[in-house]
Each structure stands twice: as structure tokens, then as C-alpha cells.
PDB file of N, CA and C in Angstrom:
ATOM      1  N   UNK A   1     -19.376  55.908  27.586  1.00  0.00           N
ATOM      2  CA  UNK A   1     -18.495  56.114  26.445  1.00  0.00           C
ATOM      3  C   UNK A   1     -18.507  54.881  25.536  1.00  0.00           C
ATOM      4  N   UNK A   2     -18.499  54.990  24.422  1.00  0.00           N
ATOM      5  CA  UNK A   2     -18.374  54.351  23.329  1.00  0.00           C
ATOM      6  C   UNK A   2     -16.978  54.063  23.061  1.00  0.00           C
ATOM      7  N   UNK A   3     -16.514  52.532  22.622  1.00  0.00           N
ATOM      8  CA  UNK A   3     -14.890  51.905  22.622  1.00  0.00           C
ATOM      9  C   UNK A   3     -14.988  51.981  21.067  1.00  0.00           C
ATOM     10  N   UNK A   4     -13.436  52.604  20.519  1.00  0.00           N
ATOM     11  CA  UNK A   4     -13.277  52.677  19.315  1.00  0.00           C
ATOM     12  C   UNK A   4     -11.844  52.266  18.651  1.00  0.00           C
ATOM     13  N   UNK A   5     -11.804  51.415  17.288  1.00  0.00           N
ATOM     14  CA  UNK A   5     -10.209  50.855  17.921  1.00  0.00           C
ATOM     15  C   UNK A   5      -9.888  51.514  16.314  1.00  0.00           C
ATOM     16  N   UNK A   6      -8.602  51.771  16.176  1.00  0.00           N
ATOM     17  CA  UNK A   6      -7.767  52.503  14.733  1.00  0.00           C
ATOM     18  C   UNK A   6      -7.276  50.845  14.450  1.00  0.00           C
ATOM     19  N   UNK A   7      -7.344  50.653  12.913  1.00  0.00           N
ATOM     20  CA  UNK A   7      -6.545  49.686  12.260  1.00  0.00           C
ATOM     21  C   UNK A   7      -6.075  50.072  10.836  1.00  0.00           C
ATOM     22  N   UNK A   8      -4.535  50.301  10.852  1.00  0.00           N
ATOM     23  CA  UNK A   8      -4.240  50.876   9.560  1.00  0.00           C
ATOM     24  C   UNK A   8      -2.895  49.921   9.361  1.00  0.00           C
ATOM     25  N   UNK A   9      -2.484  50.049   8.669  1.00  0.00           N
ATOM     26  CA  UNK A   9      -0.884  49.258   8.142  1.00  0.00           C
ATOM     27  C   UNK A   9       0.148  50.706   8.600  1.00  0.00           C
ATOM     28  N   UNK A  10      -0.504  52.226   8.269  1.00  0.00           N
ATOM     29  CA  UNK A  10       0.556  52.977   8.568  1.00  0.00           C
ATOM     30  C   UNK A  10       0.313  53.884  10.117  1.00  0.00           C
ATOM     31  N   UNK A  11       1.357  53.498  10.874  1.00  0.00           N
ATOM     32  CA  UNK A  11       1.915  54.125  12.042  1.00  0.00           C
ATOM     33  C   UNK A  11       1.184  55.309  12.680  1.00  0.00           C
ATOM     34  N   UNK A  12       2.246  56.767  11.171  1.00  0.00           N
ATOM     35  CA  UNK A  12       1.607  57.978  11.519  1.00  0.00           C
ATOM     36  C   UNK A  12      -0.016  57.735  11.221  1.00  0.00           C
ATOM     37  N   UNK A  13      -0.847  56.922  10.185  1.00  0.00           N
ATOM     38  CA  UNK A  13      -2.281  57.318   9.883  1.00  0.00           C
ATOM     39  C   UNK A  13      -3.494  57.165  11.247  1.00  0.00           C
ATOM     40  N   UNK A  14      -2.432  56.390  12.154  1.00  0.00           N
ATOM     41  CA  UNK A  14      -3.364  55.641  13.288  1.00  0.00           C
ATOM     42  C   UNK A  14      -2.996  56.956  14.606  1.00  0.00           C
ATOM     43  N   UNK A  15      -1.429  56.865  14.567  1.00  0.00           N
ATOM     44  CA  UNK A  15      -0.963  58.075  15.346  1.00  0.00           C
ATOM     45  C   UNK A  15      -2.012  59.870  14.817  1.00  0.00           C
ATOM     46  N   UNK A  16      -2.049  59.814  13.758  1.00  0.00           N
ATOM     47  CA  UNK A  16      -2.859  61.125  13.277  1.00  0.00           C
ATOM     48  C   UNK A  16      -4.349  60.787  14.017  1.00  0.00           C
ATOM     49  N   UNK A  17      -5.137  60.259  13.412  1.00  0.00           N
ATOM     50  CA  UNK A  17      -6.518  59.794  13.868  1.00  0.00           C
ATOM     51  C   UNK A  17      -6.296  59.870  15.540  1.00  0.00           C
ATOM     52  N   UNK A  18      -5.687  59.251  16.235  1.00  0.00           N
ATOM     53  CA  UNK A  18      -5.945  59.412  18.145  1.00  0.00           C
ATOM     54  C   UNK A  18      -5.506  60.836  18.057  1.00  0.00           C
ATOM     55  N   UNK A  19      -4.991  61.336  17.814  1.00  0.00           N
ATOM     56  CA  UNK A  19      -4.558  62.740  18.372  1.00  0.00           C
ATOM     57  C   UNK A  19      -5.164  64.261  17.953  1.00  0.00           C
ATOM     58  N   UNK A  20      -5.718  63.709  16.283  1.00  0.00           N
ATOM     59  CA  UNK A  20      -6.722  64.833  15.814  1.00  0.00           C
ATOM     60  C   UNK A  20      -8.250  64.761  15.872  1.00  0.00           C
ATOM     61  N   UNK A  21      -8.717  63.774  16.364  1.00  0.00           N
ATOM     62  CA  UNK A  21     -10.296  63.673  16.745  1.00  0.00           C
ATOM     63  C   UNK A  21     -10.314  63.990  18.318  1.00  0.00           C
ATOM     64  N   UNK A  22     -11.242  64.514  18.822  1.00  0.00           N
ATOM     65  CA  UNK A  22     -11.691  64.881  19.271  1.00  0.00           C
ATOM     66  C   UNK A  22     -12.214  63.879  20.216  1.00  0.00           C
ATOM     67  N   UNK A  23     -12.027  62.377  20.345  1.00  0.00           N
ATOM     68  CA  UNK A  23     -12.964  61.226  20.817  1.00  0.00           C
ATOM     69  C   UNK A  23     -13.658  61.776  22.116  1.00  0.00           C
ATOM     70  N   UNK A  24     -13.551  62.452  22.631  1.00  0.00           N
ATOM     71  CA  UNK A  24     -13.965  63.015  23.989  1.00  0.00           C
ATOM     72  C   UNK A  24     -15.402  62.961  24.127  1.00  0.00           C
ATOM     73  N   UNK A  25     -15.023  64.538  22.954  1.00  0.00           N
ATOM     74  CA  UNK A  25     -16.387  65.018  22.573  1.00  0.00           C
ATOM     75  C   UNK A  25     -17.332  64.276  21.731  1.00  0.00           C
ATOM     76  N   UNK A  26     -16.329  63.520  21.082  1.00  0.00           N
ATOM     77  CA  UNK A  26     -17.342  62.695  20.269  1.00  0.00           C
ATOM     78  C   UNK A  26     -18.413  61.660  21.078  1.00  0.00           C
ATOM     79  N   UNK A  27     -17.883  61.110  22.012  1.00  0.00           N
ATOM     80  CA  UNK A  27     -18.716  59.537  23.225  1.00  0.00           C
ATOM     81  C   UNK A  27     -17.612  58.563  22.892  1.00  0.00           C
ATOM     82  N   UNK A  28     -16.829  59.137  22.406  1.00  0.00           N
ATOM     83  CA  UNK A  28     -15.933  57.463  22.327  1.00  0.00           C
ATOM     84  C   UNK A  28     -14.083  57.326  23.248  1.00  0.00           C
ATOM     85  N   UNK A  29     -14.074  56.794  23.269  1.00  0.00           N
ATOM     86  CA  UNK A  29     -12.798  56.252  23.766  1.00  0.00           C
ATOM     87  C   UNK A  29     -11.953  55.048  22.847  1.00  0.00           C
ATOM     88  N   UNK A  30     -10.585  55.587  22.684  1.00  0.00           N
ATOM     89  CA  UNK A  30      -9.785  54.910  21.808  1.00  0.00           C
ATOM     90  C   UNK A  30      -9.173  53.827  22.606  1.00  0.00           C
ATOM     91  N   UNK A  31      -9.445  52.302  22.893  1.00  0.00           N
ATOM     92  CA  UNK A  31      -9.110  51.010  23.348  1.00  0.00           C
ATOM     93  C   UNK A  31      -7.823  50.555  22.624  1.00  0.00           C
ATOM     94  N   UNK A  32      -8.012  50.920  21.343  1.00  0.00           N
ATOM     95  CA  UNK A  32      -6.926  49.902  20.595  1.00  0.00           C
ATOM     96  C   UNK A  32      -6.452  50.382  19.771  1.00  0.00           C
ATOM     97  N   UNK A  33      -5.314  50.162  18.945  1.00  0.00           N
ATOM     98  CA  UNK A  33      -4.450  50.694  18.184  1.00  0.00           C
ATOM     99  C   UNK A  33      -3.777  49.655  17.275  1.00  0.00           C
ATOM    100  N   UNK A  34      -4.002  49.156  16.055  1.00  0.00           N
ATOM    101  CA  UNK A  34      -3.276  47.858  15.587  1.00  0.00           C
ATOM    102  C   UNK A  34      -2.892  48.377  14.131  1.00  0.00           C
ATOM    103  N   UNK A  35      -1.872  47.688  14.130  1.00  0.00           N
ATOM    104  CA  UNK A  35      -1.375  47.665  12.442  1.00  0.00           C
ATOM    105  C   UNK A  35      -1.779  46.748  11.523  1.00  0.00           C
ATOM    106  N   UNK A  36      -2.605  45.429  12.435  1.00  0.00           N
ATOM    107  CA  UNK A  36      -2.965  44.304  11.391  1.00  0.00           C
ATOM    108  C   UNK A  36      -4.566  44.015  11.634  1.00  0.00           C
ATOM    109  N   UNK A  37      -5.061  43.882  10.806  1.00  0.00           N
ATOM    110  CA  UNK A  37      -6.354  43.336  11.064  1.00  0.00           C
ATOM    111  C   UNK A  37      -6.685  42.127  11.137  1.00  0.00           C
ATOM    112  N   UNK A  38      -5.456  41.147  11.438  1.00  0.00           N
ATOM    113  CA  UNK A  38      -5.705  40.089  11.936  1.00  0.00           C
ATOM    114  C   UNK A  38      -5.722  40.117  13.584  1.00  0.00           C
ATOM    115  N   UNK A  39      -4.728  40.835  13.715  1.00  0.00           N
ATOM    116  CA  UNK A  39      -3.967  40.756  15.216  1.00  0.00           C
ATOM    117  C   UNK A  39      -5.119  41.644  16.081  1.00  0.00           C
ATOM    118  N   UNK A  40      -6.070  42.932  15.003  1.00  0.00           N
ATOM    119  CA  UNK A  40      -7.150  43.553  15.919  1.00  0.00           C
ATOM    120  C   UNK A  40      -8.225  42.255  16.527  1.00  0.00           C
ATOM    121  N   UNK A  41      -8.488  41.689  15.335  1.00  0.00           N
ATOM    122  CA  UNK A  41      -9.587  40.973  15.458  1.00  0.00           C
ATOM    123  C   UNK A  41      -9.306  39.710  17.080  1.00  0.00           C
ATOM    124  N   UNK A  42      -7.861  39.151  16.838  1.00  0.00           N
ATOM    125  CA  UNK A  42      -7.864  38.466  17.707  1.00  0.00           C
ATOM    126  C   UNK A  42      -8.149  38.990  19.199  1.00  0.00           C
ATOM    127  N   UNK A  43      -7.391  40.239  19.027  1.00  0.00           N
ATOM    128  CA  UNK A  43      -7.246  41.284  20.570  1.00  0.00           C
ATOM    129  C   UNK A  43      -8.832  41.217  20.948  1.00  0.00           C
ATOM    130  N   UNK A  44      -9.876  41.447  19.965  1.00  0.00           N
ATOM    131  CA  UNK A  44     -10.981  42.406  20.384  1.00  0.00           C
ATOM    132  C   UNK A  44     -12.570  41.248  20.388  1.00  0.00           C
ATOM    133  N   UNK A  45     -11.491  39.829  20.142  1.00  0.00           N
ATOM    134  CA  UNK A  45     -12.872  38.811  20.265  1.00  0.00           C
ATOM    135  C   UNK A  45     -13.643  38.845  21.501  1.00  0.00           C
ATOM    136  N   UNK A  46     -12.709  38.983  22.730  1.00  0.00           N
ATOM    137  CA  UNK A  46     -14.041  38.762  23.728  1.00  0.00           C
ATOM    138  C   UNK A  46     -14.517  40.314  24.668  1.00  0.00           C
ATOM    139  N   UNK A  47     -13.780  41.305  23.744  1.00  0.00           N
ATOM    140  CA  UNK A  47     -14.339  42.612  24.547  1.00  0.00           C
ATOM    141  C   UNK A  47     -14.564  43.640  22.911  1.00  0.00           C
ATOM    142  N   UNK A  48     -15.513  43.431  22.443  1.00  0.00           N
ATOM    143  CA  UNK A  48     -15.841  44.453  20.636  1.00  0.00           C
ATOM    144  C   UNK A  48     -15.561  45.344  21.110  1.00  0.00           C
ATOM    145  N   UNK A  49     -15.429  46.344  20.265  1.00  0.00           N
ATOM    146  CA  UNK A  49     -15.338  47.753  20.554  1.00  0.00           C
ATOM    147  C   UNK A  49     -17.236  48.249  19.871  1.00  0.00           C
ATOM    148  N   UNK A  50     -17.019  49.093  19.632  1.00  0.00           N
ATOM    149  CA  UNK A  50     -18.339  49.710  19.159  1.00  0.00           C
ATOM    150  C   UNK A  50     -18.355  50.116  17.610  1.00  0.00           C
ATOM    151  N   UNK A  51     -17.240  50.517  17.865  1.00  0.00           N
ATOM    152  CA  UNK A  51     -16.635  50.860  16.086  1.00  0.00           C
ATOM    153  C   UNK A  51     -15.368  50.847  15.958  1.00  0.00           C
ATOM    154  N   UNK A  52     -14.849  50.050  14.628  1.00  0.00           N
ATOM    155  CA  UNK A  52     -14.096  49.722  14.269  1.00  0.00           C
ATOM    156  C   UNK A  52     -13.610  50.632  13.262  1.00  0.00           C
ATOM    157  N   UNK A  53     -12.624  51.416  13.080  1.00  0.00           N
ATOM    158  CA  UNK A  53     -11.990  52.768  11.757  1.00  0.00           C
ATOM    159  C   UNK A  53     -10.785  51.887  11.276  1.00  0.00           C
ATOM    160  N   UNK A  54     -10.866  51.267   9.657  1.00  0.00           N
ATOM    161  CA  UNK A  54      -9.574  50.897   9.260  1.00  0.00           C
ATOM    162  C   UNK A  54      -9.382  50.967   7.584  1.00  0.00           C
ATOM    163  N   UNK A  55      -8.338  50.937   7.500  1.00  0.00           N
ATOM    164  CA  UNK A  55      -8.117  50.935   6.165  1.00  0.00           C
ATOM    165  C   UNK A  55      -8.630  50.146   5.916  1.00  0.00           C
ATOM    166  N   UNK A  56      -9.639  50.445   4.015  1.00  0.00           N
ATOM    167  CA  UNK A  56     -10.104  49.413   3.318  1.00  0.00           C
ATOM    168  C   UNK A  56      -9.216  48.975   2.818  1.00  0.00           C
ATOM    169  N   UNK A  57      -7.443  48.800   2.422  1.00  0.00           N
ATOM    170  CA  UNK A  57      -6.871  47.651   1.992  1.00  0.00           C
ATOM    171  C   UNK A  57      -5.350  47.743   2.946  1.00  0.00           C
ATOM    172  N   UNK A  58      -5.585  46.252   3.304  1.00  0.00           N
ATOM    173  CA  UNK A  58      -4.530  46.131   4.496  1.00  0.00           C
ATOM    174  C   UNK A  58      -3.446  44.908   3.764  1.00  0.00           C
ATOM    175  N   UNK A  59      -2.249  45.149   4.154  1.00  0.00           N
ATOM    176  CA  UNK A  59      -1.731  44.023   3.807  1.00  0.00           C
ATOM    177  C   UNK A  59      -1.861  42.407   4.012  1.00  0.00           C
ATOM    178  N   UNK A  60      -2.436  42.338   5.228  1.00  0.00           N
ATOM    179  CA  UNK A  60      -2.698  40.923   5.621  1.00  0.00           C
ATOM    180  C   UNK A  60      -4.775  40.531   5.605  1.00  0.00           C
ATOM    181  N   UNK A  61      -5.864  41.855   4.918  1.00  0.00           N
ATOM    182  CA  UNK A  61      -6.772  41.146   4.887  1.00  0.00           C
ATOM    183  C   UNK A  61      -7.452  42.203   4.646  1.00  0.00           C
ATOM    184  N   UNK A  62      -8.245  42.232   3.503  1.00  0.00           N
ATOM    185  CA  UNK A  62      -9.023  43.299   2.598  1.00  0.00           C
ATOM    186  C   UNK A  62     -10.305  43.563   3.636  1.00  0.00           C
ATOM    187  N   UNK A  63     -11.059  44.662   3.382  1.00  0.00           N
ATOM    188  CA  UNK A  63     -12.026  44.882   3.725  1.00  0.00           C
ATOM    189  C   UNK A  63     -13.426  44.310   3.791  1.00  0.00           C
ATOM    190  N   UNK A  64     -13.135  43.435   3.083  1.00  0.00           N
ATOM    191  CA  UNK A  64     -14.486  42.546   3.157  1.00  0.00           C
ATOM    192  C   UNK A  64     -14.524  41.182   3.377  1.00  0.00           C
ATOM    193  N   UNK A  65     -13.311  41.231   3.662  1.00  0.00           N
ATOM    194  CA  UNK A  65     -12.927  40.216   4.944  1.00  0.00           C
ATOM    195  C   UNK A  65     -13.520  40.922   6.549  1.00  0.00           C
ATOM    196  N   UNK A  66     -13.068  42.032   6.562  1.00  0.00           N
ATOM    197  CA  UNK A  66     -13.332  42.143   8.033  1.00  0.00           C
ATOM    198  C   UNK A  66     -14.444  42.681   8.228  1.00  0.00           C
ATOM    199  N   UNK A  67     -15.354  43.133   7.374  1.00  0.00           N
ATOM    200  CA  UNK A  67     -16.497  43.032   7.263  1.00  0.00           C
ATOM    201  C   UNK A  67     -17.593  42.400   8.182  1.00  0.00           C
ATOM    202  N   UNK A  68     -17.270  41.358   7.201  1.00  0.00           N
ATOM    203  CA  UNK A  68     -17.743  39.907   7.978  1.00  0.00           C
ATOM    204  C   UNK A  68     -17.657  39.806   9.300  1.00  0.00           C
ATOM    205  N   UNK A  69     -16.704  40.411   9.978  1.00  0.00           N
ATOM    206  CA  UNK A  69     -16.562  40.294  11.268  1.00  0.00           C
ATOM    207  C   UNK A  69     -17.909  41.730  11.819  1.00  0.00           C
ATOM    208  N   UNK A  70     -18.050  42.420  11.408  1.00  0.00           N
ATOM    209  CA  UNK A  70     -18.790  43.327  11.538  1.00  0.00           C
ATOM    210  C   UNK A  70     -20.284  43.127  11.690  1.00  0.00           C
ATOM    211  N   UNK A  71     -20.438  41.949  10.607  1.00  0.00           N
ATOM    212  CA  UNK A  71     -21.569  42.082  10.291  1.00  0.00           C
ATOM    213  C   UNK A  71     -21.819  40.512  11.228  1.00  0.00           C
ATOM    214  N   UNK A  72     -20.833  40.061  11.495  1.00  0.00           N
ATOM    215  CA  UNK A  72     -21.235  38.514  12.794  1.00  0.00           C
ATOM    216  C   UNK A  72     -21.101  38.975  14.025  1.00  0.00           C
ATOM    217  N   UNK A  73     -21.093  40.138  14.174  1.00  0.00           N
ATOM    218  CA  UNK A  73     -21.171  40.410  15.652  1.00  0.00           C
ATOM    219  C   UNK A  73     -22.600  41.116  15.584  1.00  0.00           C
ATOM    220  N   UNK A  74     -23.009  42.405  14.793  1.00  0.00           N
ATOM    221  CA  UNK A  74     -24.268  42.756  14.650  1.00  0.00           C
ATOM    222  C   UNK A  74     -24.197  44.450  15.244  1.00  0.00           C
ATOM    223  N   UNK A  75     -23.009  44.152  16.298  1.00  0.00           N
ATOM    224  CA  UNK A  75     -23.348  46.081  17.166  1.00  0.00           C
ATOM    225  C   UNK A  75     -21.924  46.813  16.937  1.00  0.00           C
ATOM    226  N   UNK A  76     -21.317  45.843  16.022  1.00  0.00           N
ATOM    227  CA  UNK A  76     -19.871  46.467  16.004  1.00  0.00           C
ATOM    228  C   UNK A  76     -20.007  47.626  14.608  1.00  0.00           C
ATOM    229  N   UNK A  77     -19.878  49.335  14.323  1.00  0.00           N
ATOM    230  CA  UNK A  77     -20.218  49.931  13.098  1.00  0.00           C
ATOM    231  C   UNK A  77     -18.534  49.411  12.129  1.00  0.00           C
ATOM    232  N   UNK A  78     -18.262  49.732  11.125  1.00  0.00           N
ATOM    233  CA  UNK A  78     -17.261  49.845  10.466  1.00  0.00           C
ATOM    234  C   UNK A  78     -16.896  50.707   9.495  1.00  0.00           C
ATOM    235  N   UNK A  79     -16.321  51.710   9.920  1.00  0.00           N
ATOM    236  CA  UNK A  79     -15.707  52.569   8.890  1.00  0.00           C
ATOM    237  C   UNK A  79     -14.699  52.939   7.998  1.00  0.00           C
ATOM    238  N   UNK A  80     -14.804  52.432   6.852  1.00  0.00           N
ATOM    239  CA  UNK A  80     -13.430  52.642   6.265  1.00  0.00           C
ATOM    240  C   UNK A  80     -12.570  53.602   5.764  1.00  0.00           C
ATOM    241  N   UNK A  81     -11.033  53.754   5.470  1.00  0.00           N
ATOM    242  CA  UNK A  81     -11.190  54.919   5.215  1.00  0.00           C
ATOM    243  C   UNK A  81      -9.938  54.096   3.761  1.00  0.00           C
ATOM    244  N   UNK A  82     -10.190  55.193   2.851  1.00  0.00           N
ATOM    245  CA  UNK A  82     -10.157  55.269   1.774  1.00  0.00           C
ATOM    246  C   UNK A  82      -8.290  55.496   1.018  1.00  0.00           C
ATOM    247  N   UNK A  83      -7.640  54.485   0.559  1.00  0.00           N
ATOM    248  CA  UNK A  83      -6.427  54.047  -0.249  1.00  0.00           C
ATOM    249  C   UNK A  83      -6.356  54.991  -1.021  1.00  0.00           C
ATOM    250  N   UNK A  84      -5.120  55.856  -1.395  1.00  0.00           N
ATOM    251  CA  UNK A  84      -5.308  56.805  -2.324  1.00  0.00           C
ATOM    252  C   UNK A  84      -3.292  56.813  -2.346  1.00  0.00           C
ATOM    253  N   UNK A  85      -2.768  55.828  -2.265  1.00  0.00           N
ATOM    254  CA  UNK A  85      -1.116  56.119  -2.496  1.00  0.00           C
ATOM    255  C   UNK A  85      -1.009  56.162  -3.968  1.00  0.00           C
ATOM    256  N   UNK A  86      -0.408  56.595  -4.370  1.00  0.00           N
ATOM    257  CA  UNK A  86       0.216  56.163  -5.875  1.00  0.00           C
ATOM    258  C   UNK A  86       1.628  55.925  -5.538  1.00  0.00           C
ATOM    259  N   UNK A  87       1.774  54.672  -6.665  1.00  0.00           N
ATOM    260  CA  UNK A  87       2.955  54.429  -6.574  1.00  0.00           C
ATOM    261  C   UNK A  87       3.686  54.911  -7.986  1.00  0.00           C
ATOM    262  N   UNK A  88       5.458  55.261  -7.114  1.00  0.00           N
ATOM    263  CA  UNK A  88       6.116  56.246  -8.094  1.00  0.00           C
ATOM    264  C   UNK A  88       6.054  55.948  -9.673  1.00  0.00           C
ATOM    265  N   UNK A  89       6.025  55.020 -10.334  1.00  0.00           N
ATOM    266  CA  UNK A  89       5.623  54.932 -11.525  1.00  0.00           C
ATOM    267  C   UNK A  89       4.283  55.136 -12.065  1.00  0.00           C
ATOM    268  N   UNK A  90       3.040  55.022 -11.233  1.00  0.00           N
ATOM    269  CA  UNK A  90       2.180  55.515 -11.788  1.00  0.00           C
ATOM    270  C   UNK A  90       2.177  57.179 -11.612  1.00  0.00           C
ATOM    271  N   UNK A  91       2.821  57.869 -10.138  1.00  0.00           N
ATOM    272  CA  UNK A  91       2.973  59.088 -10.310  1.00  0.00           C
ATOM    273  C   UNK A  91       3.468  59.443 -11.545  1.00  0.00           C
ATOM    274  N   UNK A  92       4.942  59.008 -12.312  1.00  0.00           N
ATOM    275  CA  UNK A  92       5.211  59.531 -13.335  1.00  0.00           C
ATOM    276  C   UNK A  92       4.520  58.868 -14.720  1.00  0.00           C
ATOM    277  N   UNK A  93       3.546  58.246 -14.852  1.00  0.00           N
ATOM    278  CA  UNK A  93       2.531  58.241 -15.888  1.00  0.00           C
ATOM    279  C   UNK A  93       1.416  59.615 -15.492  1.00  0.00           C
ATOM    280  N   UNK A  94       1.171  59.559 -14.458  1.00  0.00           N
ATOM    281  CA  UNK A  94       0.295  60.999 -13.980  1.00  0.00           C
ATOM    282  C   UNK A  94       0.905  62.338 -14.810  1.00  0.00           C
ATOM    283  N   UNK A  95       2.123  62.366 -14.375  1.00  0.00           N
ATOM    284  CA  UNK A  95       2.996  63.696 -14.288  1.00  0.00           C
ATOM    285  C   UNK A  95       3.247  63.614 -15.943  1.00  0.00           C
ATOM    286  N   UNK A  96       3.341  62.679 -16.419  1.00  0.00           N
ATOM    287  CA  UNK A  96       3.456  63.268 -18.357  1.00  0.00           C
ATOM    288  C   UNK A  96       2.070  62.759 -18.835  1.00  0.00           C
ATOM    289  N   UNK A  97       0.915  62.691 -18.259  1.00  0.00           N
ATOM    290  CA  UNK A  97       0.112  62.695 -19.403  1.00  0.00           C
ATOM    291  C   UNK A  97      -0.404  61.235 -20.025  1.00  0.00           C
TER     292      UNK A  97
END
């Protein structure tokens, strides 16, 4: 089995992801669960996972920050997944136009 760790800032997005994939079937196994991508990175220095799933913008360290960590280890994949909140004032620039 393949080790796979969730890193998001939100709760339910990490809680959704372990419970609606399938990791079984997929080869992977879910190791870790973090809200910060500082605090993953420290957890996961001396045991990587295989792939890493996190938000591309975190409060404590953008995506290409952790990147880097991706790309200095060499076998770790990284997948991001994609920011799409609006916030309520830009909703109501949306909503009139």
C-alpha cells in the first residue's frame, strides 16, 4: 500500500476526502491528517508518505513552498487541490453585475 496524507486549513475538506475516496481500492492508505503544512511537513520528515493532497493556498505556507519539499525528496507526488471561496463582498459584486 501506498501512504497518503490530507493537508487542508478546512476540517470538513480533509474529513470529506478520507471518507469519500475509496483509498482501498485505490493502493493507498491515509497516515495523516493535518490542518497546517507546516506541522505536516514536520510530522512526515523521517517517514514521507508517497503522496501528499493539499490545498494550494494555506494559511501558514503557499504551495510552492511545499513544493519544494516535494521536489527535495524526489518520490513524494503532490497534488493540489484548487481555492475557489469567494468572499461575501466579492459574492455581492458577482450577484449585481
Amino acid at each position: 500500500m501506498y501512504k497518503a496524507i490530507l493537508v487542508d486549513d478546512e476540517k470538513i475538506v480533509r474529513l470529506a476526502l478520507k471518507t469519500i475516496v475509496d483509498w482501498t481500492a485505490l493502493g493507498y492508505t491515509v497516515t495523516g491528517s493535518y490542518s497546517s503544512v507546516k506541522t505536516a511537513l514536520l510530522e512526515i520528515e523521517d517517514d514521507p508518505p508517497d503522496l501528499i493532497i493539499t490545498d494550494i493556498k494555506m494559511p501558514d505556507m503557499d504551495g510552492s513552498l511545499s513544493s519544494r519539499y516535494g521536489s527535495k525528496t524526489g518520490n513524494v507526488r503532490l497534488l493540489y487541490l484548487p481555492t475557489t471561496k469567494i468572499s461575501p463582498t466579492r459574492w455581492r459584486q458577482f450577484a449585481w453585475g
